[in-house]
C-alpha atoms as a PDB file:
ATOM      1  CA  UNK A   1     -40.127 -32.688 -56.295  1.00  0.00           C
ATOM      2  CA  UNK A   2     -43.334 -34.872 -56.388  1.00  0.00           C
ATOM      3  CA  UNK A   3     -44.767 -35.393 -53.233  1.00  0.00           C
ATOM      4  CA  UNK A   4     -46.017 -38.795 -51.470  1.00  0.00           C
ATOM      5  CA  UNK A   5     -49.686 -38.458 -52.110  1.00  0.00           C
ATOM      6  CA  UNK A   6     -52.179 -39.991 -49.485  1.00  0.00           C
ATOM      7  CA  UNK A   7     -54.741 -42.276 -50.608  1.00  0.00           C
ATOM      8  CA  UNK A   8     -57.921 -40.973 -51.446  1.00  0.00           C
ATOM      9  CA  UNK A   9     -60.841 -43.367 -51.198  1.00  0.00           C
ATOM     10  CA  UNK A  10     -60.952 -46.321 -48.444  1.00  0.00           C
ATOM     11  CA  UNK A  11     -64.048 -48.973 -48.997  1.00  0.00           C
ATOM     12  CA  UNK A  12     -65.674 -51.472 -46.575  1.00  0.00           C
ATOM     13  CA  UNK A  13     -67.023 -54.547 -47.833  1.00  0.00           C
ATOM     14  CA  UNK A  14     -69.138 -57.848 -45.814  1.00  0.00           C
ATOM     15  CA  UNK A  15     -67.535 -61.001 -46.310  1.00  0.00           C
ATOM     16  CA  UNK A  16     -69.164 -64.061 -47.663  1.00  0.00           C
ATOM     17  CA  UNK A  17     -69.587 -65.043 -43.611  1.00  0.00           C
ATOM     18  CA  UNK A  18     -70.303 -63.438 -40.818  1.00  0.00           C
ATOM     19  CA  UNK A  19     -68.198 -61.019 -38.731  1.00  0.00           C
ATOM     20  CA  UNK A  20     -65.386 -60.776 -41.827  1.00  0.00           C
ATOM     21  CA  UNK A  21     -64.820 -58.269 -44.578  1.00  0.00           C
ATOM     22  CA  UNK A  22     -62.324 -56.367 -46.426  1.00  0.00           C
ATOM     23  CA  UNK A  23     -60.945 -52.867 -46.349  1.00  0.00           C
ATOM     24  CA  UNK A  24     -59.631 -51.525 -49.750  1.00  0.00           C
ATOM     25  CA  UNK A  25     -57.648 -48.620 -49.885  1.00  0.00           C
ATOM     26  CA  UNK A  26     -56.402 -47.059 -52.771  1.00  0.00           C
ATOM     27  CA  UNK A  27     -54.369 -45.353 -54.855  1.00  0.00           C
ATOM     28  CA  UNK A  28     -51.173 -45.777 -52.729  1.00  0.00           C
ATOM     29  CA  UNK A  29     -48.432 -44.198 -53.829  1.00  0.00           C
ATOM     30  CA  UNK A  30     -46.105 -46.987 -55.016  1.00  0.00           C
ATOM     31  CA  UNK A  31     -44.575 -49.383 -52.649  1.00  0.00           C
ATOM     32  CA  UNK A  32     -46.997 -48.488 -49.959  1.00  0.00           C
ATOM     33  CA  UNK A  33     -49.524 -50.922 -50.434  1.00  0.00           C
ATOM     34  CA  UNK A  34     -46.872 -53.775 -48.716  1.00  0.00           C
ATOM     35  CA  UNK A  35     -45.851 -51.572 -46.013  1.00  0.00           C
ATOM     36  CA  UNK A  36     -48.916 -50.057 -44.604  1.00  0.00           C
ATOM     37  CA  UNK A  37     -50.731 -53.936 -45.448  1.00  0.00           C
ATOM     38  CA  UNK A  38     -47.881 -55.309 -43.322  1.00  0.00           C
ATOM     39  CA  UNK A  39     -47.716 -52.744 -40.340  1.00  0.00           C
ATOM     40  CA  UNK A  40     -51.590 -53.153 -40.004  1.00  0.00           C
ATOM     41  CA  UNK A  41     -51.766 -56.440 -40.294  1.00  0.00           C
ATOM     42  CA  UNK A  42     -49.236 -57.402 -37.593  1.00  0.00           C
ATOM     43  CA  UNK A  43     -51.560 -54.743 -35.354  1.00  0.00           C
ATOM     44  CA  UNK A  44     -54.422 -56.505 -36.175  1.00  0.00           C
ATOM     45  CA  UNK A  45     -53.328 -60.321 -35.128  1.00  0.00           C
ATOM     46  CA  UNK A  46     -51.429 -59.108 -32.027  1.00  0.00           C
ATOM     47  CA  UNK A  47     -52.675 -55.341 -30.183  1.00  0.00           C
ATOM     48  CA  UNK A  48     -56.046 -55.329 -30.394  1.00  0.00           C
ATOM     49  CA  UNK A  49     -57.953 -56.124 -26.970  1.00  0.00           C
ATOM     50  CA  UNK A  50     -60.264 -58.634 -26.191  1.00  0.00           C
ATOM     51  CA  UNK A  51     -61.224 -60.651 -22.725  1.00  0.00           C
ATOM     52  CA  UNK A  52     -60.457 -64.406 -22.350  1.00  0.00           C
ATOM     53  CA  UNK A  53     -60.653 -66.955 -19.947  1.00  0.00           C
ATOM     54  CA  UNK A  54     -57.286 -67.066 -17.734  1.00  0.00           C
ATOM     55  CA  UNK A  55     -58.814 -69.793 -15.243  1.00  0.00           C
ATOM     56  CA  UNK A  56     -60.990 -72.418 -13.967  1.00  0.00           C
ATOM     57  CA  UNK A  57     -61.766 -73.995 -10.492  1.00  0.00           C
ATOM     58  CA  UNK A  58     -64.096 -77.299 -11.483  1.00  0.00           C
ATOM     59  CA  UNK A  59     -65.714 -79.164  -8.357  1.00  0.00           C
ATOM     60  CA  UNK A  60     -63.963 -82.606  -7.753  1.00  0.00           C
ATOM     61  CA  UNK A  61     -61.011 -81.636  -9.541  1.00  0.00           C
ATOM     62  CA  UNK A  62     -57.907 -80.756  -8.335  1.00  0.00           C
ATOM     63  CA  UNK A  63     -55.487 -80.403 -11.727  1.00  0.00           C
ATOM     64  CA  UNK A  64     -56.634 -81.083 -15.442  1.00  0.00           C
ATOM     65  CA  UNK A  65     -55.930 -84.718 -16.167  1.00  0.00           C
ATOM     66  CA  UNK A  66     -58.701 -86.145 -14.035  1.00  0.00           C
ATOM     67  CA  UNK A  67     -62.055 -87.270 -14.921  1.00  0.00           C
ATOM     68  CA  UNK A  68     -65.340 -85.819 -13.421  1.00  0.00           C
ATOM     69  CA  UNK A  69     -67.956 -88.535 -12.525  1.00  0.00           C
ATOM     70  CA  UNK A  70     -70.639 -88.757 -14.902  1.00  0.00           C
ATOM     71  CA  UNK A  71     -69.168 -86.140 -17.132  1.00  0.00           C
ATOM     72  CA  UNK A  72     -68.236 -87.285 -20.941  1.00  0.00           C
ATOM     73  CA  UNK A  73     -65.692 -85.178 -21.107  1.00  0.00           C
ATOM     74  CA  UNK A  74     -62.276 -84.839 -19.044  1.00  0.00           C
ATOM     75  CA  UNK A  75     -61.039 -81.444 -17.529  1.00  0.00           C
ATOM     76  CA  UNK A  76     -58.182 -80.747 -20.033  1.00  0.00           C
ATOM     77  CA  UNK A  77     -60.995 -81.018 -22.897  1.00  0.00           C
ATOM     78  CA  UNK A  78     -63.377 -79.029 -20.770  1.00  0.00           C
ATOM     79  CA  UNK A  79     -60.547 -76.151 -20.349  1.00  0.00           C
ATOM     80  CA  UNK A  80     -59.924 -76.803 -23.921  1.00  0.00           C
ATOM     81  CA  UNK A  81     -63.870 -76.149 -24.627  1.00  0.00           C
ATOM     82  CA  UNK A  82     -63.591 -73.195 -22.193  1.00  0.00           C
ATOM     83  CA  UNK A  83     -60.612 -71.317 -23.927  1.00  0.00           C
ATOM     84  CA  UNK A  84     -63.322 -70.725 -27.187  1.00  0.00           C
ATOM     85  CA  UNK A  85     -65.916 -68.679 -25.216  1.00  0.00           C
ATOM     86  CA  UNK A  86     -66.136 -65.473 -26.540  1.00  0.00           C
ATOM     87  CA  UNK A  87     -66.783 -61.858 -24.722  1.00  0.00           C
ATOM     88  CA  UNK A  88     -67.184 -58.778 -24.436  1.00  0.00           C
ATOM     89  CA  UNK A  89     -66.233 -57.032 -20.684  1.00  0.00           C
ATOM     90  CA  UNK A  90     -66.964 -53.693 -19.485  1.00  0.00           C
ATOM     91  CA  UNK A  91     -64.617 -54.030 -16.883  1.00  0.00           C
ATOM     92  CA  UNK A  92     -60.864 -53.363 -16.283  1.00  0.00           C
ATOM     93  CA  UNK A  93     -60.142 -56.360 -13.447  1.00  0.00           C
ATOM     94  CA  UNK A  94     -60.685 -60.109 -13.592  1.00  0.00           C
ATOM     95  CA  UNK A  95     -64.293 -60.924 -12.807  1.00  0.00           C
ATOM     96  CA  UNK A  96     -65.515 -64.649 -11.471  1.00  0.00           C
ATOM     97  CA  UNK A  97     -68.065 -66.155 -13.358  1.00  0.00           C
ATOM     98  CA  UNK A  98     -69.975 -69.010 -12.160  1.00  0.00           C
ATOM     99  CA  UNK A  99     -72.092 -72.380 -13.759  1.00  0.00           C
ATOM    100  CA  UNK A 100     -74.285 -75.103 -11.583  1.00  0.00           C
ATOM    101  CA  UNK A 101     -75.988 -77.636 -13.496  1.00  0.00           C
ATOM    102  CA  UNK A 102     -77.118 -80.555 -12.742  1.00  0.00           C
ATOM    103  CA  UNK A 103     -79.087 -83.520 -14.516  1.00  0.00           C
ATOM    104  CA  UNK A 104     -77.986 -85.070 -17.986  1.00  0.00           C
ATOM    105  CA  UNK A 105     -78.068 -82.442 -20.173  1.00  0.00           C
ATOM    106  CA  UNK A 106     -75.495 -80.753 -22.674  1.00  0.00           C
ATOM    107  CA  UNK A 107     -73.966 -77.680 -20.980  1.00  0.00           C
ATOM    108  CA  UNK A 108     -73.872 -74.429 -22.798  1.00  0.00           C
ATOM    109  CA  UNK A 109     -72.184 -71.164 -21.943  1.00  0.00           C
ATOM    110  CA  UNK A 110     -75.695 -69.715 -21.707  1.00  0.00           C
ATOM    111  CA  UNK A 111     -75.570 -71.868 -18.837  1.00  0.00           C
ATOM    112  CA  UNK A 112     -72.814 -69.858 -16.893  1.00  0.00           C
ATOM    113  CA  UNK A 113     -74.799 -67.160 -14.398  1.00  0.00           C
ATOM    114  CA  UNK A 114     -75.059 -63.802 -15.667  1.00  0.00           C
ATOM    115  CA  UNK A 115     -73.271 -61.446 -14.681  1.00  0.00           C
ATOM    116  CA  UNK A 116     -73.847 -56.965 -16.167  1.00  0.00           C
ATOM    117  CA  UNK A 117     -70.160 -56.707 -16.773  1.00  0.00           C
ATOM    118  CA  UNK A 118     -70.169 -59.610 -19.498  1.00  0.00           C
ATOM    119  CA  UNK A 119     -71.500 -60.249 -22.740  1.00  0.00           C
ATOM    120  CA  UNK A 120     -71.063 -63.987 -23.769  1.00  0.00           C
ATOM    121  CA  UNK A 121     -70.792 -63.793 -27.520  1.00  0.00           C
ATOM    122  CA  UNK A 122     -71.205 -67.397 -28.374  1.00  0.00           C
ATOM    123  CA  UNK A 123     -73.629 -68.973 -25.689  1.00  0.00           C
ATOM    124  CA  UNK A 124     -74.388 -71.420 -27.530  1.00  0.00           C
ATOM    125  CA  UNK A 125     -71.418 -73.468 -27.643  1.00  0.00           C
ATOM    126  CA  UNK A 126     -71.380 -76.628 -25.960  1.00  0.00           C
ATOM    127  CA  UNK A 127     -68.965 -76.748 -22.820  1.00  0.00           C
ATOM    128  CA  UNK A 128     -69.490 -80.512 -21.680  1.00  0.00           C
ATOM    129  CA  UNK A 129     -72.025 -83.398 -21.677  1.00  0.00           C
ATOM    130  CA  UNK A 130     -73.516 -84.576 -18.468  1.00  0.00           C
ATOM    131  CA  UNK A 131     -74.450 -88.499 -19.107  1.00  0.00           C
ATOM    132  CA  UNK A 132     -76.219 -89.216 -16.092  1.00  0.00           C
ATOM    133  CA  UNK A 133     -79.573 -87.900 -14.767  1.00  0.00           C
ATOM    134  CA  UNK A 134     -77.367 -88.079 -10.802  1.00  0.00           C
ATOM    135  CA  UNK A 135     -74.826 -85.849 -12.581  1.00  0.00           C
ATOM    136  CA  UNK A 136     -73.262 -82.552 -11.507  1.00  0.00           C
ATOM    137  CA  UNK A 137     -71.029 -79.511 -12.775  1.00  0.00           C
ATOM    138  CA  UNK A 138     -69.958 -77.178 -11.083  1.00  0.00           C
ATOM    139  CA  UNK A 139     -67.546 -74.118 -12.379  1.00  0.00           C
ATOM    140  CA  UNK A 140     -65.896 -70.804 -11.574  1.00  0.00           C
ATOM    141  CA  UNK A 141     -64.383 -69.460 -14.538  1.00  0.00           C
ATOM    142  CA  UNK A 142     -62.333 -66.338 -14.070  1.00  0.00           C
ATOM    143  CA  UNK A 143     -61.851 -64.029 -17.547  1.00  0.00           C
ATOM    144  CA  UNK A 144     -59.505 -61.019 -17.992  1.00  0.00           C
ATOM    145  CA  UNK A 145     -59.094 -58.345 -20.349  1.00  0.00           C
ATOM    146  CA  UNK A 146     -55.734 -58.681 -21.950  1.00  0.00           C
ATOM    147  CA  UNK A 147     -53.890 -57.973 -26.129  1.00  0.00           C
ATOM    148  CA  UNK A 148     -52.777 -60.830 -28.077  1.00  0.00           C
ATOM    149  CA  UNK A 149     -51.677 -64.062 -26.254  1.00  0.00           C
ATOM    150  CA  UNK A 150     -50.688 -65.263 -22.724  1.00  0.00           C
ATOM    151  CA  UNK A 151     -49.267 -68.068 -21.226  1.00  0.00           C
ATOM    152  CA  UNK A 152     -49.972 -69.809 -17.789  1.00  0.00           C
ATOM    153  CA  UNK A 153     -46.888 -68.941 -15.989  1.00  0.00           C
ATOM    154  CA  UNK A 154     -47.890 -69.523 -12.368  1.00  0.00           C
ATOM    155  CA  UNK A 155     -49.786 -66.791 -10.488  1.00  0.00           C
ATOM    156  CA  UNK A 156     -50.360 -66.638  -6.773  1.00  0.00           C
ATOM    157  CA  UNK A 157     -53.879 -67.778  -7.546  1.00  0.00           C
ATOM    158  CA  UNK A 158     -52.957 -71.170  -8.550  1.00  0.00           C
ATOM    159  CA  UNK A 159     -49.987 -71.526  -6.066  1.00  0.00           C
ATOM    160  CA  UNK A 160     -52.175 -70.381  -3.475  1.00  0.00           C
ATOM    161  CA  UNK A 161     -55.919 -71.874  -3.868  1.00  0.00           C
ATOM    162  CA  UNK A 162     -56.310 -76.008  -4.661  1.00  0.00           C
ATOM    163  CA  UNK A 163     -57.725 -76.710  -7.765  1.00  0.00           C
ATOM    164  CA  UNK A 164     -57.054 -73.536  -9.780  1.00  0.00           C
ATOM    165  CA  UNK A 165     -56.627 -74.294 -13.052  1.00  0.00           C
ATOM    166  CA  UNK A 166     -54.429 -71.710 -14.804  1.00  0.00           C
ATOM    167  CA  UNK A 167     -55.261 -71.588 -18.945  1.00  0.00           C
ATOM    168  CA  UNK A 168     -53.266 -69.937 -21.946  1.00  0.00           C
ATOM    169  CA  UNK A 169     -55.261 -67.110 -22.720  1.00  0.00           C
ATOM    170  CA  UNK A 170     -55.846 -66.145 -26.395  1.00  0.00           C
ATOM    171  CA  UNK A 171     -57.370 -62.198 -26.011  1.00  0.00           C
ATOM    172  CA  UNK A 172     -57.273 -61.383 -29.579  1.00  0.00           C
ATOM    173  CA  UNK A 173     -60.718 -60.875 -30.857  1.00  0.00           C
ATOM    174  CA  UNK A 174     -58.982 -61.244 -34.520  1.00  0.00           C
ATOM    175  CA  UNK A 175     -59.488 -64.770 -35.990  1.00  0.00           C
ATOM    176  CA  UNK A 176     -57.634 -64.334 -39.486  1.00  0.00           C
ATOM    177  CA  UNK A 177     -55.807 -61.318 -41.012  1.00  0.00           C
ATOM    178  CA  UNK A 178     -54.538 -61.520 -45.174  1.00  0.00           C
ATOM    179  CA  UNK A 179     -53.473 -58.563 -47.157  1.00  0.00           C
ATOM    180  CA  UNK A 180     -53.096 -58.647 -50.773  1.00  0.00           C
ATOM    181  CA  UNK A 181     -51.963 -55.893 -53.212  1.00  0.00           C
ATOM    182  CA  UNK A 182     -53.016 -55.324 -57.014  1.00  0.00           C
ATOM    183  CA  UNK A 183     -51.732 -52.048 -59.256  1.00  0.00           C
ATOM    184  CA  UNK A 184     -54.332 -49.230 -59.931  1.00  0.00           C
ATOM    185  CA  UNK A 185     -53.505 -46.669 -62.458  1.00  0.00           C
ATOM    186  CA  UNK A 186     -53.673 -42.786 -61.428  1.00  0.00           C
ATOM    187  CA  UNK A 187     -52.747 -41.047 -64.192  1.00  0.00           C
ATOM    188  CA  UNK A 188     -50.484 -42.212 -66.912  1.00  0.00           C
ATOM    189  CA  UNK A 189     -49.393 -44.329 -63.890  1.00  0.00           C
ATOM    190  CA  UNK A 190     -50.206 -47.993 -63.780  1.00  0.00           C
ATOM    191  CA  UNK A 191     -48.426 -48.949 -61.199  1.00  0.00           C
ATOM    192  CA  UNK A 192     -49.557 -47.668 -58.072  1.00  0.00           C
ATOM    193  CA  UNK A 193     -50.979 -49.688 -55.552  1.00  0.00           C
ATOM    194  CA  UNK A 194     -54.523 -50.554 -54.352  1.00  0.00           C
ATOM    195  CA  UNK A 195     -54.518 -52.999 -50.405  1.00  0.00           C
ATOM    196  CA  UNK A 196     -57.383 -55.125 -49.799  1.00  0.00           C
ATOM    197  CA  UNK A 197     -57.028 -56.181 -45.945  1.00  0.00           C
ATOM    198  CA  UNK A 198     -59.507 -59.394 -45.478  1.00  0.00           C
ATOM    199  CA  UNK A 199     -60.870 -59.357 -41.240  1.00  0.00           C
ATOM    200  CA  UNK A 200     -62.096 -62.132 -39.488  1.00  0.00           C
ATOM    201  CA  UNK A 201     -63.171 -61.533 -36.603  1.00  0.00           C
ATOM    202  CA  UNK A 202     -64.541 -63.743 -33.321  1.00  0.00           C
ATOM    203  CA  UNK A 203     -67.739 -61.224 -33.066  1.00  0.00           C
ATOM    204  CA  UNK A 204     -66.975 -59.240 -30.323  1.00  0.00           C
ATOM    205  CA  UNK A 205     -65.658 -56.189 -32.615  1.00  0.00           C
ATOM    206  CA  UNK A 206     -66.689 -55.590 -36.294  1.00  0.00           C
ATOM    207  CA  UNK A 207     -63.865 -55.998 -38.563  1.00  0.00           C
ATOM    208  CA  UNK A 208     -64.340 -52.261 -39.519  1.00  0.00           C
ATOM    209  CA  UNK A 209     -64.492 -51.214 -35.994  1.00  0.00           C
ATOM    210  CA  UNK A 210     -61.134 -53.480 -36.241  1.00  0.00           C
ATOM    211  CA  UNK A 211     -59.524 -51.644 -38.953  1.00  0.00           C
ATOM    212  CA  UNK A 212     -60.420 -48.247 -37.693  1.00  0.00           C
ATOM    213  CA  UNK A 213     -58.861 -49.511 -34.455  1.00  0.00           C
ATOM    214  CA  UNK A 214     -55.440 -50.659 -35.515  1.00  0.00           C
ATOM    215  CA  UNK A 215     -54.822 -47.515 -37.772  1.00  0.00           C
ATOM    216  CA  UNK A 216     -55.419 -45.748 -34.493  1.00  0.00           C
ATOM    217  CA  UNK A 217     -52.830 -47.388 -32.977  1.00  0.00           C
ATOM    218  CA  UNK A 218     -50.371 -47.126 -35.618  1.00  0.00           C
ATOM    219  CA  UNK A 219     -51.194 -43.051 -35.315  1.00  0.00           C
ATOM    220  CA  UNK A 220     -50.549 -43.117 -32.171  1.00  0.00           C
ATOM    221  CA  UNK A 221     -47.313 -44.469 -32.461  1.00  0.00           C
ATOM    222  CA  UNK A 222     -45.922 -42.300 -35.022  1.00  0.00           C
ATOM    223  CA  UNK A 223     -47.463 -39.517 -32.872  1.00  0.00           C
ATOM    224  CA  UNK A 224     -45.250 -40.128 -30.186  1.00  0.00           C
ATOM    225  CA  UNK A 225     -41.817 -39.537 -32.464  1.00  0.00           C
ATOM    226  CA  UNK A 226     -42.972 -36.437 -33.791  1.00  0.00           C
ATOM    227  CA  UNK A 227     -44.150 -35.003 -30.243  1.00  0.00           C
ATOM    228  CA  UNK A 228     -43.957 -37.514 -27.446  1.00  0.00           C
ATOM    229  CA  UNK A 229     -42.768 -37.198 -23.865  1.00  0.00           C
ATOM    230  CA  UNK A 230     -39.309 -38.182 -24.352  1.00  0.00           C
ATOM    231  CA  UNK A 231     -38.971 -36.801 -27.556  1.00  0.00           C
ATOM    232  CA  UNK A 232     -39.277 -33.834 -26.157  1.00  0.00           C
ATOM    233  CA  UNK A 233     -36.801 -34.285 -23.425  1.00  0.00           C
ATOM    234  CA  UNK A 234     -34.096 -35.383 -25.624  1.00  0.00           C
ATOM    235  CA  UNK A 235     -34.910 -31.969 -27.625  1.00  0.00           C
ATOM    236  CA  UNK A 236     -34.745 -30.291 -23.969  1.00  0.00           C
ATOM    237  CA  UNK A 237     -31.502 -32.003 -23.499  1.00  0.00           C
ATOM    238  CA  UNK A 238     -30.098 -30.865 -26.188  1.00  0.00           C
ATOM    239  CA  UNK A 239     -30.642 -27.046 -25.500  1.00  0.00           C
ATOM    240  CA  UNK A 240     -29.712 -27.200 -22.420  1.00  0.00           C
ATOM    241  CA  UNK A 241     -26.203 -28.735 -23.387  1.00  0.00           C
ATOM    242  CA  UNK A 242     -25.714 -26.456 -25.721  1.00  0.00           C
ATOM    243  CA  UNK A 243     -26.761 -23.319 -23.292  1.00  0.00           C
ATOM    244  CA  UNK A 244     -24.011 -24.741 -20.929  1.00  0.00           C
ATOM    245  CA  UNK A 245     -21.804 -24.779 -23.839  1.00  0.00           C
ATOM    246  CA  UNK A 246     -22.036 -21.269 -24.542  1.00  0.00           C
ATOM    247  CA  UNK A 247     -21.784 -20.024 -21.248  1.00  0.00           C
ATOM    248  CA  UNK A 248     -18.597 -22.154 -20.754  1.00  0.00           C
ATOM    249  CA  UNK A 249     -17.293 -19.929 -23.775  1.00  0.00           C
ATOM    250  CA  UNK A 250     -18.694 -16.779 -22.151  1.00  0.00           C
ATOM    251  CA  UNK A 251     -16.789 -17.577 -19.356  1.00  0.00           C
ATOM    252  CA  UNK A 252     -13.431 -18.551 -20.798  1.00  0.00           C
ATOM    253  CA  UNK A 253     -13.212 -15.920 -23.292  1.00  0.00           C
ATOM    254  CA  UNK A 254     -13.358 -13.478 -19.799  1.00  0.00           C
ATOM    255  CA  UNK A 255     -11.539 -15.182 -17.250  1.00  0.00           C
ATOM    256  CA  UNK A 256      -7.803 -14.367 -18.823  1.00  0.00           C
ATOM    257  CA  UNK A 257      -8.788 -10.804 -19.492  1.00  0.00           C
ATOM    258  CA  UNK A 258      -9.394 -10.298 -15.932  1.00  0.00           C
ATOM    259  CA  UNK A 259      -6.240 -12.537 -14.745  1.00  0.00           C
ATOM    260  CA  UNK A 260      -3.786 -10.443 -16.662  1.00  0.00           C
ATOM    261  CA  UNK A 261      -5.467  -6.815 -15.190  1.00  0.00           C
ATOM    262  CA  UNK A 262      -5.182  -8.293 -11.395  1.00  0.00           C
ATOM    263  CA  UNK A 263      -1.409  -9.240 -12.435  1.00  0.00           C
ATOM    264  CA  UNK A 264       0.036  -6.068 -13.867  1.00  0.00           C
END
């Protein structure tokens, strides 16, 4: 019987922009290309970790449809501005991050106070426009490490402190994901398949560091039906029944032996 062969050669290859590429994998054994291309993709838009902001306290406001004085922009298009900073944390638990300025000026994330447990990715994106020379903004933004996408649903933090501003948090460092499959020939064989996997990323992770990342995932998934914890229970279970079984058997197959020699 021929066996499913595993592919043999996997290439990495830079986009046209930066932080996106493609991994090609080939030859797949027919049919393959579609289901690995679809089981990594759906990894790649929705387990992979990231950090993201999960909420905002802004001085001299109290929810986000209000307007800060000599501010251009409002506090839902601040937040809005706020949910496309980009980082990297090296830290477990939600950390407070904090931005002062003052003056008329365009505010940057490179404005926000460093802190050693987070790398701002994109400092130079523009956060809000101070109009007035008299103006003031004042911020603490709290981030969190987190996988794929949550929503506000009401913490204690923003039952508990005014003016917490809780934010949908988008933690997924993966900014597009497409798979596409063409035929290779091995052999005589022309159809087999060859996946190209096209990452964009938001440049916290390389998309090969990406790739490498989901595949581990899938691994250890698959790892834990062949040889998990309760796989191995269930196997457990199963011999144990089946001791009981034959020792209920033992047992029966003696008991009337010993019923009719007490009798007679």
């Amino acid at each position: 019987m021929e066996k499913i062969s595993l592919p043999k050669k996997i290439e990495f290859k830079d986009g046209a922009q930066l932080h996106e590429g493609s991994a090609i994998v080939e030859p797949l054994y027919p049919g393959y290309g579609m289901t690995v291309g679809n089981s990594l993709r759906r990894v790649l838009l929705s387990s992979l970790p990231g950090a993201a902001v999960v909420g905002v306290k802004i001085k001299g406001a109290s929810h986000e449809f209000m307007a800060i004085p000599n501010v251009k922009e409002d506090v839902l298009e601040i937040v809005l501005n706020l949910k496309q900073l980009r980082f990297k944390m090296h830290s477990e638990e939600e950390i407070k991050l904090e931005l002062s300025v003052s003056g008329k000026k365009a505010v940057k994330a490179s404005d926000i106070t460093k802190n050693s447990q987070v790398e701002i990715i994109n400092p130079e994106l523009v956060l809000a426009n101070i109009t007035d020379p008299a103006g003031n903004l004042n911020m603490e933004i709290y981030i969190q490490p987190g996988r794929g996408y949550q929503m506000s649903e009401g913490d204690k933090k923003a039952s508990n402190e005014i003016g917490f501003i809780e934010v949908d948090a988008v933690f997924s460092p993966i900014l597009a994901v497409s798979s596409n499959v063409e035929n290779v020939r091995v052999g005589k064989m022309t159809n087999w398949d060859k996946l190209i996997i096209n990452i964009k990323t938001d440049g916290t992770i390389t998309y090969e560091e990406a790739f490498k990342e989901s595949v581990q995932i899938l691994i250890d998934q698959f790892n834990a039906l062949l040889s998990g914890p309760e796989v191995k229970e269930e196997v457990e279970l199963e011999a144990e029944e089946e001791a009981v079984v034959e020792k209920i058997k033992e047992v029966k197959e003696k008991k009337p032996k010993k019923l009719k020699n007490k009798f007679i």
